[in-house]
C-alpha atoms as a PDB file:
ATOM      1  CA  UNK A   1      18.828   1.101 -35.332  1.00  0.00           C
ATOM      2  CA  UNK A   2      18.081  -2.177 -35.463  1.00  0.00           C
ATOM      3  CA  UNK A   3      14.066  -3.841 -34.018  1.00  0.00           C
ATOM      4  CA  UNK A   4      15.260  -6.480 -31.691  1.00  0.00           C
ATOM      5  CA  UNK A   5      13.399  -9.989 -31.487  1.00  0.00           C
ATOM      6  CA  UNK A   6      11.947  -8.818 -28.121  1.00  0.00           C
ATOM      7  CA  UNK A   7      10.355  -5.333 -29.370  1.00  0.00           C
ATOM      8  CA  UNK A   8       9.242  -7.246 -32.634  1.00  0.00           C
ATOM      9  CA  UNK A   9       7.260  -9.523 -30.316  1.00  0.00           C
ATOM     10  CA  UNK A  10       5.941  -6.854 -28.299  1.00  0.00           C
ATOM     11  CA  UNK A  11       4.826  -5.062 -30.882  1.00  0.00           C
ATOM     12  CA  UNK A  12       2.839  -7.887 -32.205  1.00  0.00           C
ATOM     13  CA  UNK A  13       1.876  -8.808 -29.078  1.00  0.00           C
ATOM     14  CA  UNK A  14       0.277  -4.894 -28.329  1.00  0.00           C
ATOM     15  CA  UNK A  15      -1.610  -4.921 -31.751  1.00  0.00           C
ATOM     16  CA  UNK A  16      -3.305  -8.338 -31.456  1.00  0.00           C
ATOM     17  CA  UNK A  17      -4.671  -6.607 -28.344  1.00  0.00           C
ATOM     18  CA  UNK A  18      -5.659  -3.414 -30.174  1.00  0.00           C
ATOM     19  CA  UNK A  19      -7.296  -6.105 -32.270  1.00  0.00           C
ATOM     20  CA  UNK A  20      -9.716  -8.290 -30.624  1.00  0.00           C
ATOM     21  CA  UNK A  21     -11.379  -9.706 -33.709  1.00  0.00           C
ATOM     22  CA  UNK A  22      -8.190 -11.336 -34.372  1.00  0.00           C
ATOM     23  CA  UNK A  23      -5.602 -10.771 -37.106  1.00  0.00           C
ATOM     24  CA  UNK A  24      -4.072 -12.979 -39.822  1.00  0.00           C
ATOM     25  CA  UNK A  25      -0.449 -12.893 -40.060  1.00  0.00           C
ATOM     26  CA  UNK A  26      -0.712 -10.943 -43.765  1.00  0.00           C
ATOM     27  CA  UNK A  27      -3.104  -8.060 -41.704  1.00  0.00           C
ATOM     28  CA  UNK A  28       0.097  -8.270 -38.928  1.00  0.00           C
ATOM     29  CA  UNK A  29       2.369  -7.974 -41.924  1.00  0.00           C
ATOM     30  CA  UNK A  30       0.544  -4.972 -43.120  1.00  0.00           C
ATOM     31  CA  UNK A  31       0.866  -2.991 -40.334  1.00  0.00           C
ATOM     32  CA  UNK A  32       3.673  -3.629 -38.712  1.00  0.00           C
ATOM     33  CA  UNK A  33       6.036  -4.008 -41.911  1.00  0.00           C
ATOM     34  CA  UNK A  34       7.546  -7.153 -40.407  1.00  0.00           C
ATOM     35  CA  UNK A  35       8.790  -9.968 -42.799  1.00  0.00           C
ATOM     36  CA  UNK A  36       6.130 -12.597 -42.626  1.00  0.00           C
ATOM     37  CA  UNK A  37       8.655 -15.075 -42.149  1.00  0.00           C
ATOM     38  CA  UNK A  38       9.981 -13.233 -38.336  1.00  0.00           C
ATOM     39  CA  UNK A  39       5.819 -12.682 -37.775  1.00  0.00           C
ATOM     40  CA  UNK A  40       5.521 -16.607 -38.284  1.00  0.00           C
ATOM     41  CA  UNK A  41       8.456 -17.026 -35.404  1.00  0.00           C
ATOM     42  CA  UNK A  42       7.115 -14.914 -33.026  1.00  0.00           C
ATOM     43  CA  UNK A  43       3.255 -16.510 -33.192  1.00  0.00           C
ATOM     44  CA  UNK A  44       5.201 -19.916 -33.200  1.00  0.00           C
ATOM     45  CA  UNK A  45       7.029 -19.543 -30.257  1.00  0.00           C
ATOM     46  CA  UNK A  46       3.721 -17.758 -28.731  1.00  0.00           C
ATOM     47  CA  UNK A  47       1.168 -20.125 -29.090  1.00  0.00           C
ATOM     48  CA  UNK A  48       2.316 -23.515 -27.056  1.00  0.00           C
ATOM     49  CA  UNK A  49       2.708 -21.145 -24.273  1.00  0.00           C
ATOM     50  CA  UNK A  50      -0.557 -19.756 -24.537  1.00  0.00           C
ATOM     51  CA  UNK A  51       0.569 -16.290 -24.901  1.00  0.00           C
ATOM     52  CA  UNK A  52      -1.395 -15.835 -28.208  1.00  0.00           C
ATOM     53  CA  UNK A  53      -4.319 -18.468 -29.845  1.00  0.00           C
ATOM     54  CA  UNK A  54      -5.430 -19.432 -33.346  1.00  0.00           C
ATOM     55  CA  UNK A  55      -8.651 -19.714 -34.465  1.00  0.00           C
ATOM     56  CA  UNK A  56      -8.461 -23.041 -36.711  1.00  0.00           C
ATOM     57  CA  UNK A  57     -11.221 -21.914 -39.004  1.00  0.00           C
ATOM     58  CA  UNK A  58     -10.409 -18.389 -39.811  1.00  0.00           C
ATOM     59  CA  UNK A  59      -6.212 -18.733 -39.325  1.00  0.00           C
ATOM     60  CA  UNK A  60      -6.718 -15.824 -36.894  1.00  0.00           C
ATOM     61  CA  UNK A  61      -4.683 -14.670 -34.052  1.00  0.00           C
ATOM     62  CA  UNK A  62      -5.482 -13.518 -30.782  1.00  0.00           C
ATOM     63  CA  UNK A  63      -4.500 -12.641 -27.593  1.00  0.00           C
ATOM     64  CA  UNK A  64      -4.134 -16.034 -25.140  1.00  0.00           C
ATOM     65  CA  UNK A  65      -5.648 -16.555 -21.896  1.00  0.00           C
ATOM     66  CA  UNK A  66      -1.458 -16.392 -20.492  1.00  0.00           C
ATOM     67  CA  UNK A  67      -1.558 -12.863 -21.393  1.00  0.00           C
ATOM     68  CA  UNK A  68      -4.859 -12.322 -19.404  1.00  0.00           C
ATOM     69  CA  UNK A  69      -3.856 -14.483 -16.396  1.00  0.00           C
ATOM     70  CA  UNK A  70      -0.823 -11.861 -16.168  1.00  0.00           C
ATOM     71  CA  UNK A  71      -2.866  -8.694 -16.141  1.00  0.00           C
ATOM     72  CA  UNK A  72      -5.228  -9.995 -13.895  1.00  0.00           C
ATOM     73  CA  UNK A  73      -1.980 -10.746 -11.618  1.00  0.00           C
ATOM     74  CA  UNK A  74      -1.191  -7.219 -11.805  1.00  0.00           C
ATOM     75  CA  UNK A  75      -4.583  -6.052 -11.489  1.00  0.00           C
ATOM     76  CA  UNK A  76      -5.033  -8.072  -8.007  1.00  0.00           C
ATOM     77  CA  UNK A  77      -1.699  -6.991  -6.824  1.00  0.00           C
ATOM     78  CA  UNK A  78      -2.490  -3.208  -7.272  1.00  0.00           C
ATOM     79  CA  UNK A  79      -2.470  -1.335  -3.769  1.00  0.00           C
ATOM     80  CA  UNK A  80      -5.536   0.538  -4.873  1.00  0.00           C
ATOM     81  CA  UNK A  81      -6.605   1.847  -1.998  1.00  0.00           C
ATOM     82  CA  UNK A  82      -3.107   3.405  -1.028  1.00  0.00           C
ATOM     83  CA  UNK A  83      -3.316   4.871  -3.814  1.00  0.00           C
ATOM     84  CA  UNK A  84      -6.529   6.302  -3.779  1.00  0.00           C
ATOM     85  CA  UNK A  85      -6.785   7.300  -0.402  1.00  0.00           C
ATOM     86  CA  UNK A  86      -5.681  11.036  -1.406  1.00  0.00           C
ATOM     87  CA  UNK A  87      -8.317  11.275  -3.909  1.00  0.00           C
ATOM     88  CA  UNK A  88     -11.097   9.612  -1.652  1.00  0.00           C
ATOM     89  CA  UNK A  89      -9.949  12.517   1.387  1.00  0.00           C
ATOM     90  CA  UNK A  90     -10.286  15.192  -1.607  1.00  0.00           C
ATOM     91  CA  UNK A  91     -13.640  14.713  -2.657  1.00  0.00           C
ATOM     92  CA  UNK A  92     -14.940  13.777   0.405  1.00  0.00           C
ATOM     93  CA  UNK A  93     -13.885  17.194   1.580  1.00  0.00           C
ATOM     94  CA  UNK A  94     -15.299  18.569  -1.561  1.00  0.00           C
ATOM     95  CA  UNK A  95     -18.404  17.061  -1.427  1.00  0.00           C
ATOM     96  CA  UNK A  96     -19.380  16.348   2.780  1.00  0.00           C
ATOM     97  CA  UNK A  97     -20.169  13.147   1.516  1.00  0.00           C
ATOM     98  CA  UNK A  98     -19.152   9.587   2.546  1.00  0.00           C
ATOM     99  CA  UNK A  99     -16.647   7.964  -0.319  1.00  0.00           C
ATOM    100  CA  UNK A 100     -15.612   4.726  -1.042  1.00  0.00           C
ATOM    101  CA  UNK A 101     -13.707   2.609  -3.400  1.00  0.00           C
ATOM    102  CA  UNK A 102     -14.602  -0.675  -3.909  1.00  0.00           C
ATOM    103  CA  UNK A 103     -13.187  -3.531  -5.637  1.00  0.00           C
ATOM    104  CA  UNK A 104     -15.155  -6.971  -7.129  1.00  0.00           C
ATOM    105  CA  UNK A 105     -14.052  -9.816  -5.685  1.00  0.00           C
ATOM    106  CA  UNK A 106     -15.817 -13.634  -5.823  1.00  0.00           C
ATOM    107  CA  UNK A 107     -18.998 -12.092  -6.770  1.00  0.00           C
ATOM    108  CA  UNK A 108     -19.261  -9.195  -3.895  1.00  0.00           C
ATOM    109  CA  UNK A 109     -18.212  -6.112  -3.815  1.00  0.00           C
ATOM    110  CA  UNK A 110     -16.114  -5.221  -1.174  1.00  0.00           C
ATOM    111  CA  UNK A 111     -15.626  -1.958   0.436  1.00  0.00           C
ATOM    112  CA  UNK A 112     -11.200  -1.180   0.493  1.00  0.00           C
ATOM    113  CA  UNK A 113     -10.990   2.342   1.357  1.00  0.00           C
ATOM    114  CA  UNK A 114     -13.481   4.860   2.746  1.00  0.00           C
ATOM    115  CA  UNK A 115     -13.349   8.799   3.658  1.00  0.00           C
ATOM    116  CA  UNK A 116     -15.815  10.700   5.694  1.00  0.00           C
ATOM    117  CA  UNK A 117     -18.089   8.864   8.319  1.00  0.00           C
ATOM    118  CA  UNK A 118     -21.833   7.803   7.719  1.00  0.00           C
ATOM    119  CA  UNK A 119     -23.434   9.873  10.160  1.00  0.00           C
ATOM    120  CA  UNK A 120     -27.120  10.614   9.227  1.00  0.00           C
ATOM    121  CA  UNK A 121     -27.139   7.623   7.171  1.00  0.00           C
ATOM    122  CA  UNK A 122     -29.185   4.629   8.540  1.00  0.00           C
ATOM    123  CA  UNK A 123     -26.388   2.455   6.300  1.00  0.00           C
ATOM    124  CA  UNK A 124     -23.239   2.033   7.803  1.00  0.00           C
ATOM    125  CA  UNK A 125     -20.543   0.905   5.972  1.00  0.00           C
ATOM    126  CA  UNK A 126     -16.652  -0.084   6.512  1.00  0.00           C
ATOM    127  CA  UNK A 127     -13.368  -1.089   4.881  1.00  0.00           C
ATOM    128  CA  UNK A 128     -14.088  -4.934   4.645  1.00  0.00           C
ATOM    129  CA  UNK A 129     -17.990  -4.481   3.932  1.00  0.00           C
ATOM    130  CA  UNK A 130     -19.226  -6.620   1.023  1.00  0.00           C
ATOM    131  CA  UNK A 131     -22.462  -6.937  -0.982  1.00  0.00           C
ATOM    132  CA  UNK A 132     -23.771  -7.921  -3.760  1.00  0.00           C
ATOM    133  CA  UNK A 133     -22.972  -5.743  -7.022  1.00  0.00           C
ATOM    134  CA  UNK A 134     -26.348  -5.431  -8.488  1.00  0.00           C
ATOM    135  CA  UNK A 135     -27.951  -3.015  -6.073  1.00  0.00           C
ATOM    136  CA  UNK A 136     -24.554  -0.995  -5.525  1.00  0.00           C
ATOM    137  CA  UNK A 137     -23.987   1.894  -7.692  1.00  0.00           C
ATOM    138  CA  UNK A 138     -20.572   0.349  -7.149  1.00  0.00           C
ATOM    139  CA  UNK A 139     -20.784  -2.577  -8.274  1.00  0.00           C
ATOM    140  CA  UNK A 140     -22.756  -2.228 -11.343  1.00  0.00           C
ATOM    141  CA  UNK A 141     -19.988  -0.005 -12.744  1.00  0.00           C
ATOM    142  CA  UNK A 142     -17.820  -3.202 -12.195  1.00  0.00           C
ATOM    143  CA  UNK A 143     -20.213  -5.718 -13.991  1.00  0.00           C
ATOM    144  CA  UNK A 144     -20.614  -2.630 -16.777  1.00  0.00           C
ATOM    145  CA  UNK A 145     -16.887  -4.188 -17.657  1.00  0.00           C
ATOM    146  CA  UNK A 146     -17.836  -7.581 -17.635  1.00  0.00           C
ATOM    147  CA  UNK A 147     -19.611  -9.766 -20.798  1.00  0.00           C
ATOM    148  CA  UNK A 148     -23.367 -10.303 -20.613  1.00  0.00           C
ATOM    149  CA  UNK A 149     -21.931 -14.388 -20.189  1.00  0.00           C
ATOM    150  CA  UNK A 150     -19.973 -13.426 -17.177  1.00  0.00           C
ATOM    151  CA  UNK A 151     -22.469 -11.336 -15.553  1.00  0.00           C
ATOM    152  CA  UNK A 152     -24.999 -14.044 -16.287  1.00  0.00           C
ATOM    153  CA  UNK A 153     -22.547 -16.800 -14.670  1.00  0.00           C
ATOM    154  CA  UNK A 154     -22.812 -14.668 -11.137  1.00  0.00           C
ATOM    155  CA  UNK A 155     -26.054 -15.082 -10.974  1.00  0.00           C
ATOM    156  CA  UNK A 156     -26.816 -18.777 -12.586  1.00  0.00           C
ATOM    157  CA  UNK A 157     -31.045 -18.241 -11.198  1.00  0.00           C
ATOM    158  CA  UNK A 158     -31.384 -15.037 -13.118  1.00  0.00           C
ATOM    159  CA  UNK A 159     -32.853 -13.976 -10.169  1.00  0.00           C
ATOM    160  CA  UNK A 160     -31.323 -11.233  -7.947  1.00  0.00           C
ATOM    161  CA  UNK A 161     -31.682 -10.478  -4.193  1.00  0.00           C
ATOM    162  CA  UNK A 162     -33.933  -7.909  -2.873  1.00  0.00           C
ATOM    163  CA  UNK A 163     -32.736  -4.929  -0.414  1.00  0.00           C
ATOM    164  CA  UNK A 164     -34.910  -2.100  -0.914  1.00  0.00           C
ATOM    165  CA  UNK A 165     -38.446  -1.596  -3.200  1.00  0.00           C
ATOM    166  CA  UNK A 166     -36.348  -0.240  -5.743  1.00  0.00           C
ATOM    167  CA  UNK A 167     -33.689  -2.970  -6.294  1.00  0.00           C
ATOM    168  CA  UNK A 168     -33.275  -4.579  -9.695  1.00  0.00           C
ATOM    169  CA  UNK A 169     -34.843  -7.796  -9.747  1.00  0.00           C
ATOM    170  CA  UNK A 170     -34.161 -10.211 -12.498  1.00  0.00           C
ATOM    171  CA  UNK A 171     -30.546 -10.419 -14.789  1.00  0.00           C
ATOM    172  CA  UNK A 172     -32.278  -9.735 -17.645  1.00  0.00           C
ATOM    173  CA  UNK A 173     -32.968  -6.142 -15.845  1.00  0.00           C
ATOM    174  CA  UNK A 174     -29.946  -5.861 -15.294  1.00  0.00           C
ATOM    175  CA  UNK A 175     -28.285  -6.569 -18.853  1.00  0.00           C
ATOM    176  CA  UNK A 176     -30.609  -3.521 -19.992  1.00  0.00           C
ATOM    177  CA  UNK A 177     -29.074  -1.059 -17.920  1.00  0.00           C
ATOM    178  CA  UNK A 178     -25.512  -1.509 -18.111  1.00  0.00           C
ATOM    179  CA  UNK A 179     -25.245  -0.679 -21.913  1.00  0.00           C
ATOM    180  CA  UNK A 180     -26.268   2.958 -20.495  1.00  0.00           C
ATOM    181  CA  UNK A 181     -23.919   2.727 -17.344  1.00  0.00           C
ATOM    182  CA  UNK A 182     -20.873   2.302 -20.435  1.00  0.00           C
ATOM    183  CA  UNK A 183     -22.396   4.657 -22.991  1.00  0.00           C
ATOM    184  CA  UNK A 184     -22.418   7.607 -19.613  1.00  0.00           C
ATOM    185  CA  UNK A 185     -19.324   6.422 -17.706  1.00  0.00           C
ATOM    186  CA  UNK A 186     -21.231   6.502 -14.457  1.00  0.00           C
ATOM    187  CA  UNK A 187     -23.783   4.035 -12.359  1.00  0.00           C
ATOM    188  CA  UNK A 188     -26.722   4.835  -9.948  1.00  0.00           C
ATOM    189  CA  UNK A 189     -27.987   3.815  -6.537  1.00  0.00           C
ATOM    190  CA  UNK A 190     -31.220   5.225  -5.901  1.00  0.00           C
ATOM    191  CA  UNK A 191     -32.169   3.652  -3.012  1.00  0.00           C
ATOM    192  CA  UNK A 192     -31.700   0.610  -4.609  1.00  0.00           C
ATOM    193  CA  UNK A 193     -29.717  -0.668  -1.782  1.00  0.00           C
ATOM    194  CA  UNK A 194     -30.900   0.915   1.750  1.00  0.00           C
ATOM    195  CA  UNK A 195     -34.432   3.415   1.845  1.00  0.00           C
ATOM    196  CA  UNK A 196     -33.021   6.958   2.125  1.00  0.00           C
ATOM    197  CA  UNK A 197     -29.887   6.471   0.684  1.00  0.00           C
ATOM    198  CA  UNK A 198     -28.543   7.104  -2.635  1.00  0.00           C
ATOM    199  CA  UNK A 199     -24.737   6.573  -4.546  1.00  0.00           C
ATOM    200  CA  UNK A 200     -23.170   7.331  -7.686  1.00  0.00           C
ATOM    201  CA  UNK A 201     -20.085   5.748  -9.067  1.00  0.00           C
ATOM    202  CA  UNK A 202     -17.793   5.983 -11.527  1.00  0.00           C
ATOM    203  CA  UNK A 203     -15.191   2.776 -12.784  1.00  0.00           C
ATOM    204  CA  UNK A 204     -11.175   3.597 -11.933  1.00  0.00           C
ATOM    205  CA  UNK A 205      -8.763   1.916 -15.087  1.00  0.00           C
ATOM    206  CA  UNK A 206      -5.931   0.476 -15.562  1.00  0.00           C
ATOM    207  CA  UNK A 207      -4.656  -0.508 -18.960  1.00  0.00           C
ATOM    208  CA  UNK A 208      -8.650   0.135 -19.797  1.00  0.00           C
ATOM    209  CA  UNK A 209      -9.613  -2.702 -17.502  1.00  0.00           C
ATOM    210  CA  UNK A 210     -12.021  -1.332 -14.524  1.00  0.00           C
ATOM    211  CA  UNK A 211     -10.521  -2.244 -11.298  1.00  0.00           C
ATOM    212  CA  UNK A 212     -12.382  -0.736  -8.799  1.00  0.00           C
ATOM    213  CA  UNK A 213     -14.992   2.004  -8.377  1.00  0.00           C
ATOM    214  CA  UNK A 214     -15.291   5.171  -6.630  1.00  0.00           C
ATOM    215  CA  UNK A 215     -18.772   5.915  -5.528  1.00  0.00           C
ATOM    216  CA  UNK A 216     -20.075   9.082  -3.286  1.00  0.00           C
ATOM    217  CA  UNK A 217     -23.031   7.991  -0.709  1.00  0.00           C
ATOM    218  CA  UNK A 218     -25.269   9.990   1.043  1.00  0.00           C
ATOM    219  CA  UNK A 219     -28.804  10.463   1.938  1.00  0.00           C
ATOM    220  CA  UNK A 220     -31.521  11.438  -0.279  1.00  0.00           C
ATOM    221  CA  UNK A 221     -31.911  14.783   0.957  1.00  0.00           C
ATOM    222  CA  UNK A 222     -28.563  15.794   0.304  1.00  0.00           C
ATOM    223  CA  UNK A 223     -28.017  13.944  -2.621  1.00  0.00           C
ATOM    224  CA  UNK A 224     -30.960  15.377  -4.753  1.00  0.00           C
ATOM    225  CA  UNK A 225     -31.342  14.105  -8.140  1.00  0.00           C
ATOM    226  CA  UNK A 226     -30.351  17.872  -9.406  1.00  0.00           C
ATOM    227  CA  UNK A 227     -27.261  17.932  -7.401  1.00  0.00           C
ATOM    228  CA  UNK A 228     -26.066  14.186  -8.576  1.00  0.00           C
ATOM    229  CA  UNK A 229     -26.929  15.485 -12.133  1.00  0.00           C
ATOM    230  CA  UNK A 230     -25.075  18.988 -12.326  1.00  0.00           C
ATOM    231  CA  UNK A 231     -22.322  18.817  -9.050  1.00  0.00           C
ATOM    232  CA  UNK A 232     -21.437  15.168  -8.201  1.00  0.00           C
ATOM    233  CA  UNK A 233     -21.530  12.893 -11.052  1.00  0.00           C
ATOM    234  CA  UNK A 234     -18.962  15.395 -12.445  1.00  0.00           C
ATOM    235  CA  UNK A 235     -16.553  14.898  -9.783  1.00  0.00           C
ATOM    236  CA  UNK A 236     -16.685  11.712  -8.931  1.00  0.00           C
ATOM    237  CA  UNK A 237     -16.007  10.813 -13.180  1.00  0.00           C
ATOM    238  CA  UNK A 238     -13.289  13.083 -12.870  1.00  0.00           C
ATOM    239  CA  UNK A 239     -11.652  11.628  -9.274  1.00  0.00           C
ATOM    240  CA  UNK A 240     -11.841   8.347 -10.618  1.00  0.00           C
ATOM    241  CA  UNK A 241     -10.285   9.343 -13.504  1.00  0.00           C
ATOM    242  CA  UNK A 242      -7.291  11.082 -11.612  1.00  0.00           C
ATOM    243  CA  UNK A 243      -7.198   7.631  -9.551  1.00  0.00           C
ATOM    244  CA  UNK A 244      -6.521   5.761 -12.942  1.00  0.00           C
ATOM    245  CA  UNK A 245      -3.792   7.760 -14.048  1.00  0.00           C
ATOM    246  CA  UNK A 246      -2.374   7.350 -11.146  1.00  0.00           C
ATOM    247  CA  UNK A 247      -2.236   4.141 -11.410  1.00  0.00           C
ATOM    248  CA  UNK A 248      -0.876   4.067 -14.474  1.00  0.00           C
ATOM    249  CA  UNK A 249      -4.210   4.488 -17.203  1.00  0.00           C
END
């Protein structure tokens, strides 16, 4: 059966993003088994519209900043919360915990779906409440996705606010712990935010890009360091995990 011109295009159009280095149209060529000629077409009619770019030195193609602006159109049209909710109710239930799912928005985080109430807790949180990212478990699994340029560009001083005794306090802090909030697929809040109170988070994907995060919160008696270690951490990875395939990971 016959490629059409549409499926030859999205397949070029899925490898260049497999391929993030970019890719001459010879390396295309190679892998795809496409005549260079129809590869040629394809990246012609793709580039004035943005959809792909050329670097002029190396004759390299990439992805285009169309292709992101579309994903990120998806991404901020994704009822994530509605989704999650069932998830959020599990786990809460599991845990006796408070859960939330947060999304980053214009440099906060902000809170979009909760389970469980925040009684004992001297924080109180609600659907709508935003912070900053760097002292929110949260949060810093959202910048954990971001380049060190963008997370640099949120905070232009290089110096970050203060909550607690314990909150990070300069960018360049920061940049040194999210390697290890990648590398373990989970972030920390040990009273980094609010005395008493500690989180742990883990990112929630779609097409690999984080989206939101699903934290657990609760107080520091509860939420030992042994029982974050060897109970929670586990299921909130794996919740958030269940959240992103439901949404299409």
């Amino acid at each position: 059966m016959k490629i059409s011109s549409v499926e030859k295009c999205l397949n070029v159009l899925e490898l260049l993003g497999k391929n993030p280095e970019g890719m001459r149209i010879l390396d295309i060529n190679r892998q795809l088994d496409l005549p260079q000629s129809s590869i040629h077409h394809i990246l012609s009619t793709l580039l004035p519209r943005e959809y792909v770019t050329q670097d002029p030195e190396t004759k390299k193609y990439s992805l285009g900043m169309k292709v992101v602006a579309l994903a990120r159109s998806v991404m901020d049209n994704l009822d994530v919360g509605a989704v999650s909710k069932k998830h959020l109710r599990k786990l809460h239930e599991m845990t006796g915990e408070t859960v939330h799912l947060a999304v980053l928005r214009d440099k906060k985080v902000i809170y979009v779906e909760k389970s469980g109430a925040s009684s004992g807790l001297s924080l109180v949180t609600y659907i709508g409440f935003s912070t900053d990212p760097h002292a929110a478990s949260g949060g810093k699994v959202m910048l954990a996705d971001l380049s060190e340029e963008e997370v640099k560009a949120m905070y232009p001083t290089g110096r970050l606010k203060k909550y607690g005794a314990k909150t990070i306090k300069t960018v360049k802090e920061l940049l040194q712990e999210l390697p290890k909030i990648r590398e373990q697929g989970y972030a920390l809040d040990d009273e980094e935010y609010y005395e008493g109170v500690r989180c742990v988070a883990a990112p929630v994907r779609v097409a690999g890009k984080v989206v939101a995060a699903l934290s657990i919160t609760g107080s520091v008696f509860t939420m030992t360091p042994e029982r974050i270690q060897n109970e929670l951490t586990g299921l909130v990875k794996q919740t958030a995990q269940e959240i992103s395939q439901d949404l299409g990971e």
